[in-house]
N, C-alpha and C. Protein backbone atom coordinates (compact mmCIF):
# COMPACT_ATOMS: atom_id res chain seq x y z
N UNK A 1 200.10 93.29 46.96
CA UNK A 1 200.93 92.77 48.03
C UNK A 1 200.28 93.07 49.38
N UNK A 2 199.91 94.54 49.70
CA UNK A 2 198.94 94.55 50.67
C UNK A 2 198.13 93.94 51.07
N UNK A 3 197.13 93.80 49.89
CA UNK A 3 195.94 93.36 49.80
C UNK A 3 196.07 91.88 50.12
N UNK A 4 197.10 91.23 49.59
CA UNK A 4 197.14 90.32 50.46
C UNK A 4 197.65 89.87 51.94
N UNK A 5 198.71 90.88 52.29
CA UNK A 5 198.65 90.44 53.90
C UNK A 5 197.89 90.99 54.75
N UNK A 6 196.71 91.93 54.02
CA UNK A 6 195.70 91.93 54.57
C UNK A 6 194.59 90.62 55.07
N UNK A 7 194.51 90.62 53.81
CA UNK A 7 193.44 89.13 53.65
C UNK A 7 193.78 88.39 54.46
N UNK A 8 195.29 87.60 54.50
CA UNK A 8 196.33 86.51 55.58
C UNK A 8 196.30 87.50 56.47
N UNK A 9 196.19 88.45 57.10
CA UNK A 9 195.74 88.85 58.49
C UNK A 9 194.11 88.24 58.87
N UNK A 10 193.44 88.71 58.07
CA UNK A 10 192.04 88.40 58.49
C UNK A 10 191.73 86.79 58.50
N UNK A 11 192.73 86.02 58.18
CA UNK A 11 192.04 84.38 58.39
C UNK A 11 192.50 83.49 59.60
N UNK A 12 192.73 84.79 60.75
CA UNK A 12 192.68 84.25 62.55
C UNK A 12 194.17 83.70 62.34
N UNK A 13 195.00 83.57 61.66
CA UNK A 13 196.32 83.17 62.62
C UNK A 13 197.53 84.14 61.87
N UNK A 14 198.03 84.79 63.39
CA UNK A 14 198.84 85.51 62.69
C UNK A 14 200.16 85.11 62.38
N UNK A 15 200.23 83.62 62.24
CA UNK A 15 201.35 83.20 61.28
C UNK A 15 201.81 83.27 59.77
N UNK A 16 200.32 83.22 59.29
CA UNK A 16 200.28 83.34 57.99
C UNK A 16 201.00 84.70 57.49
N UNK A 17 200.17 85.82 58.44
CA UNK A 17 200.39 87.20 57.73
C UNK A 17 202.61 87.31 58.10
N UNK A 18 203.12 86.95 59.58
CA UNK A 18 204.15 86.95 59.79
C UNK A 18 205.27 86.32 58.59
N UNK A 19 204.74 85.17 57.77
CA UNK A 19 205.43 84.89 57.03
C UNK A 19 205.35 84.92 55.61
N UNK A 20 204.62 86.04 55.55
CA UNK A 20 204.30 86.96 54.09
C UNK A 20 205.61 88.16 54.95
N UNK A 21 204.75 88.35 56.05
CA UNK A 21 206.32 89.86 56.22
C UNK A 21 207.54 89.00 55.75
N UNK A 22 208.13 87.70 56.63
CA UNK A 22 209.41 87.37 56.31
C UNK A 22 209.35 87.43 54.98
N UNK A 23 208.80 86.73 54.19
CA UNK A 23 208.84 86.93 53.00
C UNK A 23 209.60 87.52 52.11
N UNK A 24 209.32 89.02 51.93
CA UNK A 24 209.35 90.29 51.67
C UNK A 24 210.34 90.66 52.31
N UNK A 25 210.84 89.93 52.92
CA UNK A 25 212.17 90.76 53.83
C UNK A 25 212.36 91.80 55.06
N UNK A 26 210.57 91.74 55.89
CA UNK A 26 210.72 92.83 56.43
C UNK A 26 211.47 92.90 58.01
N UNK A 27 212.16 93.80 58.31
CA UNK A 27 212.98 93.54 59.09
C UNK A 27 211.52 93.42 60.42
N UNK A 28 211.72 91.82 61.74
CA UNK A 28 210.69 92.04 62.21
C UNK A 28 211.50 91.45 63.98
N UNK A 29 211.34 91.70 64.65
CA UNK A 29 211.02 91.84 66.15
C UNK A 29 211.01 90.56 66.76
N UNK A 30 211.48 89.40 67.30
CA UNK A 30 211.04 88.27 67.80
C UNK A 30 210.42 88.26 69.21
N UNK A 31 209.55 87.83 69.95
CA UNK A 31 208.85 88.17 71.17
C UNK A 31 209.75 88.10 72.14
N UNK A 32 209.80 88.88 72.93
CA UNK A 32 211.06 88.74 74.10
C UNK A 32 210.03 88.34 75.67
N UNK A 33 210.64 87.64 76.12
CA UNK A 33 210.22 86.94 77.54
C UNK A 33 211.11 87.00 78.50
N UNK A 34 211.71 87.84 79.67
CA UNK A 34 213.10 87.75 79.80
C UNK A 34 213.97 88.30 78.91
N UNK A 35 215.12 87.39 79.15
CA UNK A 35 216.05 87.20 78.94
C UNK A 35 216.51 86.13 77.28
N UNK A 36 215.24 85.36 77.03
CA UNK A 36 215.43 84.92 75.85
C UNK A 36 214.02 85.67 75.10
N UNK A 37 214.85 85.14 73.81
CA UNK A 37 213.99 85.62 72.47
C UNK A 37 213.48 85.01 72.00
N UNK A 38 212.40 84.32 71.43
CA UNK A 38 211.33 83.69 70.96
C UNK A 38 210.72 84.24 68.90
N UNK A 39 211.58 83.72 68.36
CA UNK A 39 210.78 84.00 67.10
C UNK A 39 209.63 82.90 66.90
N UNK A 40 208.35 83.32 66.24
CA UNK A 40 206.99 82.71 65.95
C UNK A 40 207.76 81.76 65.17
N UNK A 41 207.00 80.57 64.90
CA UNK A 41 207.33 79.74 63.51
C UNK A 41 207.19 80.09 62.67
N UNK A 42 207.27 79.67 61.73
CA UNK A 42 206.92 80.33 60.31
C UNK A 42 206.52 78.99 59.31
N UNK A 43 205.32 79.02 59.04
CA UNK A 43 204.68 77.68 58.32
C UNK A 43 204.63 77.85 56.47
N UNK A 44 205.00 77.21 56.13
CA UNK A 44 204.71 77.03 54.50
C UNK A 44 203.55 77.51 54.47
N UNK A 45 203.66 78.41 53.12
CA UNK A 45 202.35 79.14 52.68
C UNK A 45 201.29 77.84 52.10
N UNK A 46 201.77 76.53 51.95
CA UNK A 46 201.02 75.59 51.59
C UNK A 46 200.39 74.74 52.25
N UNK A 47 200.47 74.81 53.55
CA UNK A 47 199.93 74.72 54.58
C UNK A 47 198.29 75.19 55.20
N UNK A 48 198.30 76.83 54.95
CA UNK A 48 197.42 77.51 55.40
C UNK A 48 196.81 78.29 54.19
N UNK A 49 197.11 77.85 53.16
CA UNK A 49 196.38 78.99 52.03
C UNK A 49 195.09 78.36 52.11
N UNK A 50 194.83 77.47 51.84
CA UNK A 50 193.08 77.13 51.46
C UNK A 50 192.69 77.46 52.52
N UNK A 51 192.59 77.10 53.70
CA UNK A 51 192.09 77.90 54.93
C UNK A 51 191.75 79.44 55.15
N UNK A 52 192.87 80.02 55.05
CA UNK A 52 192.98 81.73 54.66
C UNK A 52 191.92 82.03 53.46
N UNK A 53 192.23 81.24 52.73
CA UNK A 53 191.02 81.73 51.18
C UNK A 53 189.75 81.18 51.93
N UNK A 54 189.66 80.12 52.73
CA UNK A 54 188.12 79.83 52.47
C UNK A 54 187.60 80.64 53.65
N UNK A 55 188.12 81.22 54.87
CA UNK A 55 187.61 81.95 55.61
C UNK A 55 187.63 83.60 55.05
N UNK A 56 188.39 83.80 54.31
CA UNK A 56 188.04 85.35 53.49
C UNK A 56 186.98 85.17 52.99
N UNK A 57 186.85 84.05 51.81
CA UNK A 57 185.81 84.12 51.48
C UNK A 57 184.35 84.12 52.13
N UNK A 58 184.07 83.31 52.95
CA UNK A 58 183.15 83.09 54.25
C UNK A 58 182.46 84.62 54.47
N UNK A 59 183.82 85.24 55.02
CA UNK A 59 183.95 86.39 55.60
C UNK A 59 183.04 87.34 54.41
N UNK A 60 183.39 87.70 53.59
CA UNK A 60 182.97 88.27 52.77
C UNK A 60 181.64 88.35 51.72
N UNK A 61 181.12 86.98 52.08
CA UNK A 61 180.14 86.62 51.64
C UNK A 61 178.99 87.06 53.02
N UNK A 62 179.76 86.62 53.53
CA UNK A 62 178.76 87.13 55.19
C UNK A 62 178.58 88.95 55.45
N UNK A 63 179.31 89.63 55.01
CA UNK A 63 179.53 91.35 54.27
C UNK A 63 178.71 91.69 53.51
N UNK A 64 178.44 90.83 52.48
CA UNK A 64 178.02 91.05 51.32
C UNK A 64 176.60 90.63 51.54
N UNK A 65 176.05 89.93 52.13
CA UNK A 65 174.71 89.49 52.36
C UNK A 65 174.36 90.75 53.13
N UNK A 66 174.79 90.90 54.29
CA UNK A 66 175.04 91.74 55.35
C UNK A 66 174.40 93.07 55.33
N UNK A 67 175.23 93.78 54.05
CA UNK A 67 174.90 94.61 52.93
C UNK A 67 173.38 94.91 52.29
N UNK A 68 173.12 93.65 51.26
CA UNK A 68 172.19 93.83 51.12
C UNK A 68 170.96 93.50 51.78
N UNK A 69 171.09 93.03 52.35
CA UNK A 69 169.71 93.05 54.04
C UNK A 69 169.49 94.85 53.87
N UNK A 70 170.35 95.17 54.28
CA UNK A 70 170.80 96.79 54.98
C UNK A 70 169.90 97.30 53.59
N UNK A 71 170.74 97.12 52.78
CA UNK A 71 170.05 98.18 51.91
C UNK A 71 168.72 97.50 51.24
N UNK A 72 167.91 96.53 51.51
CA UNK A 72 166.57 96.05 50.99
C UNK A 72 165.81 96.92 52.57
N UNK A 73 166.17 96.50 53.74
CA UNK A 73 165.39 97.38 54.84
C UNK A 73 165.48 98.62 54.34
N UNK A 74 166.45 99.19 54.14
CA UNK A 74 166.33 101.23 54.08
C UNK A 74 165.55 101.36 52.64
N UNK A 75 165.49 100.26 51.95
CA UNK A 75 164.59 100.87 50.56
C UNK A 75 163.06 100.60 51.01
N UNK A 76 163.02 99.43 51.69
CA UNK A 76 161.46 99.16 51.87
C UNK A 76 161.05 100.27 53.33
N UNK A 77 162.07 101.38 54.01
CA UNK A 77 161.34 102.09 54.64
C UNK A 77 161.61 103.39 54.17
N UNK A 78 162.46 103.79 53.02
CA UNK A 78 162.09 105.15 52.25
C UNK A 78 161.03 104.92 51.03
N UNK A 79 160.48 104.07 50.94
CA UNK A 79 159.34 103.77 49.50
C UNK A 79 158.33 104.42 50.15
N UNK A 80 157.65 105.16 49.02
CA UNK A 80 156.61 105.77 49.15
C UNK A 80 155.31 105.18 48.65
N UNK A 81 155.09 103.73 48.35
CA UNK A 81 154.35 102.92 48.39
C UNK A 81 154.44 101.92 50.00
N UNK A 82 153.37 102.02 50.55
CA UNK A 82 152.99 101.03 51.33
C UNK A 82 152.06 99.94 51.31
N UNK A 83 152.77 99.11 52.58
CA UNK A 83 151.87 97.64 52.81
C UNK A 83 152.47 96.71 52.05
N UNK A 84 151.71 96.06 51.22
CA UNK A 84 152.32 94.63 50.46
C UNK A 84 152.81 95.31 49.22
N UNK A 85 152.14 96.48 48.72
CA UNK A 85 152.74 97.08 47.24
C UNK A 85 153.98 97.27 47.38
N UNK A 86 154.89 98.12 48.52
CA UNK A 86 155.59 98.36 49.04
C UNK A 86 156.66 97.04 48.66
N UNK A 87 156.36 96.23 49.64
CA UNK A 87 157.24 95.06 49.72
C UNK A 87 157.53 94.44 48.05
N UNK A 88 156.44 94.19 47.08
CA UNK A 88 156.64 94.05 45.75
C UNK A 88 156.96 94.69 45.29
N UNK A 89 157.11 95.89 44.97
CA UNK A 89 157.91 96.80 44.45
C UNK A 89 159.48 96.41 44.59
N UNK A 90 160.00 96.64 46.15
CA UNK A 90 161.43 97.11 46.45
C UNK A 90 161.88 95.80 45.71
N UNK A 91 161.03 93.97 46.43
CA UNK A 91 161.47 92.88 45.90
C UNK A 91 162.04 93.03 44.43
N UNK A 92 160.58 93.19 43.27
CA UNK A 92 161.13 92.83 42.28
C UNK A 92 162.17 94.25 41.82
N UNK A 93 162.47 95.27 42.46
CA UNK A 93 163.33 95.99 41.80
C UNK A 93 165.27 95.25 42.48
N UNK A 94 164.96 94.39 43.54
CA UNK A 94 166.61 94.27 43.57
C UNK A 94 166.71 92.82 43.62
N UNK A 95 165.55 92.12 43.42
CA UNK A 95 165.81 90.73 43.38
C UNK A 95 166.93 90.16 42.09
N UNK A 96 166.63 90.70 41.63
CA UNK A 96 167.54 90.97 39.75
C UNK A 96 168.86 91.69 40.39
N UNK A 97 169.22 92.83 41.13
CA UNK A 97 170.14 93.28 41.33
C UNK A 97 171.53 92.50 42.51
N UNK A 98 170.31 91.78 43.18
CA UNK A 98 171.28 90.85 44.27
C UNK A 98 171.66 89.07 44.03
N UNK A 99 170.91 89.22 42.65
CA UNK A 99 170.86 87.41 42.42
C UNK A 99 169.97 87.04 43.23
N UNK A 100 168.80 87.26 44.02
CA UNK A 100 167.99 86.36 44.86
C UNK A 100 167.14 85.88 43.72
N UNK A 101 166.67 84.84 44.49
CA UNK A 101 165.54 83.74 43.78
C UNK A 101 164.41 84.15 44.58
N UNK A 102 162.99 84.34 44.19
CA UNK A 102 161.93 84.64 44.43
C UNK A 102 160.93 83.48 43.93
N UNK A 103 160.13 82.97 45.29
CA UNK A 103 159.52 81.48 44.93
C UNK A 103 158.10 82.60 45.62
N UNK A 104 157.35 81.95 44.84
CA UNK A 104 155.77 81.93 45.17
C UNK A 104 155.00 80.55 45.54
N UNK A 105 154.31 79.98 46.75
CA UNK A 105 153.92 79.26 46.60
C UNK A 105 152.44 78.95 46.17
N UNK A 106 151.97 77.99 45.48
CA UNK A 106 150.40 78.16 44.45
C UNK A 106 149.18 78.24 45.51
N UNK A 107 149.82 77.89 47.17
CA UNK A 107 148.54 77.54 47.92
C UNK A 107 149.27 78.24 49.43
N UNK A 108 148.40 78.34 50.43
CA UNK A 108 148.47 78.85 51.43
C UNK A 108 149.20 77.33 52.28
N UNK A 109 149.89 77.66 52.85
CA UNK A 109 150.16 76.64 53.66
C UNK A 109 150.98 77.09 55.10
N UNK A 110 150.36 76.09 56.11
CA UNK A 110 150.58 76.40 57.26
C UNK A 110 151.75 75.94 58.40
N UNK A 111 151.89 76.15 59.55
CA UNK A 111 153.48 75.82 60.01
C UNK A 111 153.89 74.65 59.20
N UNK A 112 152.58 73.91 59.74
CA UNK A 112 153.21 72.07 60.02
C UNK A 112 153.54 71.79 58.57
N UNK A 113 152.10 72.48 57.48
CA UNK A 113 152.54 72.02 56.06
C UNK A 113 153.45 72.74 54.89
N UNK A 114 154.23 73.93 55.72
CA UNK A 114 155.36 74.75 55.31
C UNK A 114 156.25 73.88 54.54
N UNK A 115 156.95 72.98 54.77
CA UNK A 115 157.91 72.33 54.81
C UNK A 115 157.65 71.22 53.22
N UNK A 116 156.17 71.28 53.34
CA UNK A 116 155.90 70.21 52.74
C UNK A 116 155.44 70.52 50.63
N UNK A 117 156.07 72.07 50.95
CA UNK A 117 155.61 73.12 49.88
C UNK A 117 156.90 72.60 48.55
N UNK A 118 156.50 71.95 47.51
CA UNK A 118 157.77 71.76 46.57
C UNK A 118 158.52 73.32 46.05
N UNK A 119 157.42 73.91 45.77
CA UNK A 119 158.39 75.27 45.93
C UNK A 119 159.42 75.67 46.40
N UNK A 120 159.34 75.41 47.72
CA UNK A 120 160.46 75.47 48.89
C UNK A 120 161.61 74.44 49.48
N UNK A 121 161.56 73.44 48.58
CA UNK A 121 162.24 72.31 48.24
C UNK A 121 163.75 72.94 48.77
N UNK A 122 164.50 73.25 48.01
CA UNK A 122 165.79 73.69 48.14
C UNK A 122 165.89 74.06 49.43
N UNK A 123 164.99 75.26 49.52
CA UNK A 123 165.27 76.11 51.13
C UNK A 123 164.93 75.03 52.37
N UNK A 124 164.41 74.56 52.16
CA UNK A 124 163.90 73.17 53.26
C UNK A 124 165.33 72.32 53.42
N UNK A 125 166.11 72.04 52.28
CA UNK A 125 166.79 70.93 52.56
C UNK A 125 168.53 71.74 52.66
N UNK A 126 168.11 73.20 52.36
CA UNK A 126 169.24 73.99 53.14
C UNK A 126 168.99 74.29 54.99
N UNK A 127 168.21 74.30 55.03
CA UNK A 127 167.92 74.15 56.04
C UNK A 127 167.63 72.74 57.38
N UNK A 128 167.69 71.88 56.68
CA UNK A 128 167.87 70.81 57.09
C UNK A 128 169.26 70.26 57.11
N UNK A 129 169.90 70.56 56.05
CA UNK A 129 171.74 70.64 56.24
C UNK A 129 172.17 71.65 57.24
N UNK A 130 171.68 72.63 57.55
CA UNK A 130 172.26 73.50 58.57
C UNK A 130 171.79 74.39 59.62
N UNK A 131 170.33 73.71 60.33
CA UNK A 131 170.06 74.05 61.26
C UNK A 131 170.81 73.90 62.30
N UNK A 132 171.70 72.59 62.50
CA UNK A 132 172.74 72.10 63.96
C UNK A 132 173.70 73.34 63.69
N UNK A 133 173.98 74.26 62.65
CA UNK A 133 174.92 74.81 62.66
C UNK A 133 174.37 76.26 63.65
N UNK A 134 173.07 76.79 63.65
CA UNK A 134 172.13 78.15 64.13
C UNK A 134 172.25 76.95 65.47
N UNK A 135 171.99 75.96 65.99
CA UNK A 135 172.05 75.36 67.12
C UNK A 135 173.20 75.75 67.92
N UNK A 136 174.46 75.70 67.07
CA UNK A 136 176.14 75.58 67.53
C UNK A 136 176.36 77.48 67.80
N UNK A 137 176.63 77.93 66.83
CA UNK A 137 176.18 78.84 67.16
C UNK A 137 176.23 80.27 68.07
N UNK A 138 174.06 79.96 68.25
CA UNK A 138 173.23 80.60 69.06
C UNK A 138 173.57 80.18 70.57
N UNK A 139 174.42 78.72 70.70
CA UNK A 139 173.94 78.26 71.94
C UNK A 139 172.83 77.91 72.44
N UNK A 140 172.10 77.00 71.44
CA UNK A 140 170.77 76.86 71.68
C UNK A 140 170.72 75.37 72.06
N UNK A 141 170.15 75.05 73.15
CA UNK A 141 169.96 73.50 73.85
C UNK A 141 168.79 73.02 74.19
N UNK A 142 168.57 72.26 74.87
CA UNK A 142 167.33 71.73 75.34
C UNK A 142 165.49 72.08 74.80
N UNK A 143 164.92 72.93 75.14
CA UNK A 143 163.56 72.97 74.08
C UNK A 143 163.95 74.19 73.00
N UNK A 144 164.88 74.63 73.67
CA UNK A 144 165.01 76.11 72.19
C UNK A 144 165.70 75.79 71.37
N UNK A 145 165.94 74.36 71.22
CA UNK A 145 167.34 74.04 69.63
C UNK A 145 166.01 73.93 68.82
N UNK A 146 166.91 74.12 67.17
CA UNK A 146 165.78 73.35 66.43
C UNK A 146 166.04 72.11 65.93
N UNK A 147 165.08 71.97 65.71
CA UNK A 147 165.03 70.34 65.20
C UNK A 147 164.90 70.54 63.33
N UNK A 148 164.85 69.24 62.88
CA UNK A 148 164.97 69.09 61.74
C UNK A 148 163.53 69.65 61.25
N UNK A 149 162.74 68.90 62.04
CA UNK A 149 160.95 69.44 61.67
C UNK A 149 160.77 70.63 61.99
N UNK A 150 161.64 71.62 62.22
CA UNK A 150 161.07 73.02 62.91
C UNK A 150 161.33 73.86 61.69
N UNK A 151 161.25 73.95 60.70
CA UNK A 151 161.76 75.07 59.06
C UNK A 151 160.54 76.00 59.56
N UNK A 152 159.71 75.94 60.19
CA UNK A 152 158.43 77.13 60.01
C UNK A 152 158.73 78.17 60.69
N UNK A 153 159.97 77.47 61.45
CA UNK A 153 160.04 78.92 62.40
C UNK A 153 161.09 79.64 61.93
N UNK A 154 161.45 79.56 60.91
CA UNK A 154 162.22 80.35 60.24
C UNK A 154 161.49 81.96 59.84
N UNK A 155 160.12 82.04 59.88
CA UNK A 155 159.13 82.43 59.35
C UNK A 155 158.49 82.65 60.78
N UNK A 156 158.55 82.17 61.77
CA UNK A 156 157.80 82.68 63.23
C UNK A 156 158.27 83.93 64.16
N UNK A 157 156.88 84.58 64.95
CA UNK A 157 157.71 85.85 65.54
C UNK A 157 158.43 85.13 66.88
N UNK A 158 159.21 85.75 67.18
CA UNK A 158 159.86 85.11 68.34
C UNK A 158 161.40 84.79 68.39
N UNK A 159 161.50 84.50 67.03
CA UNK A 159 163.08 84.17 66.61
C UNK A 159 164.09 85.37 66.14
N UNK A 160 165.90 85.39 66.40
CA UNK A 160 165.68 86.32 65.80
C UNK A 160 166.22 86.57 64.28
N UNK A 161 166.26 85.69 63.68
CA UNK A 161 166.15 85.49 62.28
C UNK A 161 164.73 85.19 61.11
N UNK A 162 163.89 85.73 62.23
CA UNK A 162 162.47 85.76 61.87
C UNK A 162 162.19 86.69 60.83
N UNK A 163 161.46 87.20 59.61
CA UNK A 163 161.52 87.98 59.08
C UNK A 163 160.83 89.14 59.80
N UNK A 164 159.71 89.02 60.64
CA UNK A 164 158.70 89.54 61.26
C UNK A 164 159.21 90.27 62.46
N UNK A 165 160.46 89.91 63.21
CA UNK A 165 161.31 90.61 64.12
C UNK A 165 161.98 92.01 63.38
N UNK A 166 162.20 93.37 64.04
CA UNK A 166 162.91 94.12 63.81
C UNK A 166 163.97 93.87 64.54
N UNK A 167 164.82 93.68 63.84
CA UNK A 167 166.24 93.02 64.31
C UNK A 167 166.78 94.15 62.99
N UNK A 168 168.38 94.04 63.61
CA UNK A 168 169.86 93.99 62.94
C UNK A 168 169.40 93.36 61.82
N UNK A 169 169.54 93.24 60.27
CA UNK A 169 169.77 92.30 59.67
C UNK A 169 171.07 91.39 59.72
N UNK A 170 171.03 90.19 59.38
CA UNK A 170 171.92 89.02 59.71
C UNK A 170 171.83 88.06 58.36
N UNK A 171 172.92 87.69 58.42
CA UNK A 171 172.85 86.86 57.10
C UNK A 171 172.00 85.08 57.84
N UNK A 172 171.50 84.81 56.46
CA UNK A 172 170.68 83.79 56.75
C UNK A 172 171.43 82.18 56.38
N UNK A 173 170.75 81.38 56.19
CA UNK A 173 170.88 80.02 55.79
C UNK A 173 171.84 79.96 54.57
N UNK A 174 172.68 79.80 54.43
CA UNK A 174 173.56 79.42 53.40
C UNK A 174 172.79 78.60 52.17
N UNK A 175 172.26 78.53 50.87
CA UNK A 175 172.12 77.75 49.87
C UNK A 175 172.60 77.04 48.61
């Protein structure tokens, strides 16, 4: 019961969670302004449930990525292997543990021909579904938005979802 007017707290309107209290019967307060009293509305739970579920979920998936960023950085800087061993190591020990997919590509390829890697197929065309969204956002306009042709800089220093930046970890591209 908590647990859920927790959750209907966390999906931004506090109508939802207000009419889980009525619900339940809890005796509650109407906003006073003056001289009159003002009770909130109170909306059908059928109204706002898929909303509430799909922003928990959101929410939590964005935690959970969040997470393991955090803990792939603190393993790849307590390993006592360095350089690239380092980085293969921590990979294949939590790639299995986090569900990631690990692509190798067969050839070297460069900004322009990044994109053009079948390997990277998927991540290209997740990224092409939701770059306007890192646009919306970041607040990014005029020469600093990206464009559809820009996937390399996903991968460039300068950005800060770059892998090559020491940044915060941040959850990435949705797939």
């Amino acid at each position: 019961m908590f647990a859920t007017l927790t959750a209907l707290s966390a999906s931004g309107s506090p109508y939802a969670a207000l009419d889980l209290l009525r619900r339940m019967e809890v005796p509650m307060q109407g906003f006073r302004f003056g001289p009159a009293t003002f009770d909130p509305p109170y909306l059908p739970l059928s109204l706002y449930r898929d909303e509430a579920l799909k922003k928990l979920q959101e929410k939590m998936a964005e935690d959970w990525v969040t997470d393991n960023m955090i803990t792939l950085r603190d393993a790849l800087a307590t390993s006592k292997a360095k350089g690239k061993f380092a980085v293969e190591h921590v990979l294949n020990e939590y790639a299995g543990k986090f569900g990631l997919e690990r692509v190798k590509t067969d050839m070297f390829y460069g900004r322009y021909t990044l994109a053009q890697a079948p390997e990277l197929a998927p991540f290209v065309d997740s990224y092409k579904k939701n770059y306007s969204f890192i646009n919306l956002i970041e607040g990014r306009t005029g020469p600093k938005a990206l464009k559809e042709e820009d996937f390399y800089k996903l991968f460039e220093s300068g950005e800060p979802f770059a892998p090559v930046e020491n940044t915060k970890p941040r959850p990435g591209l949705p797939i």
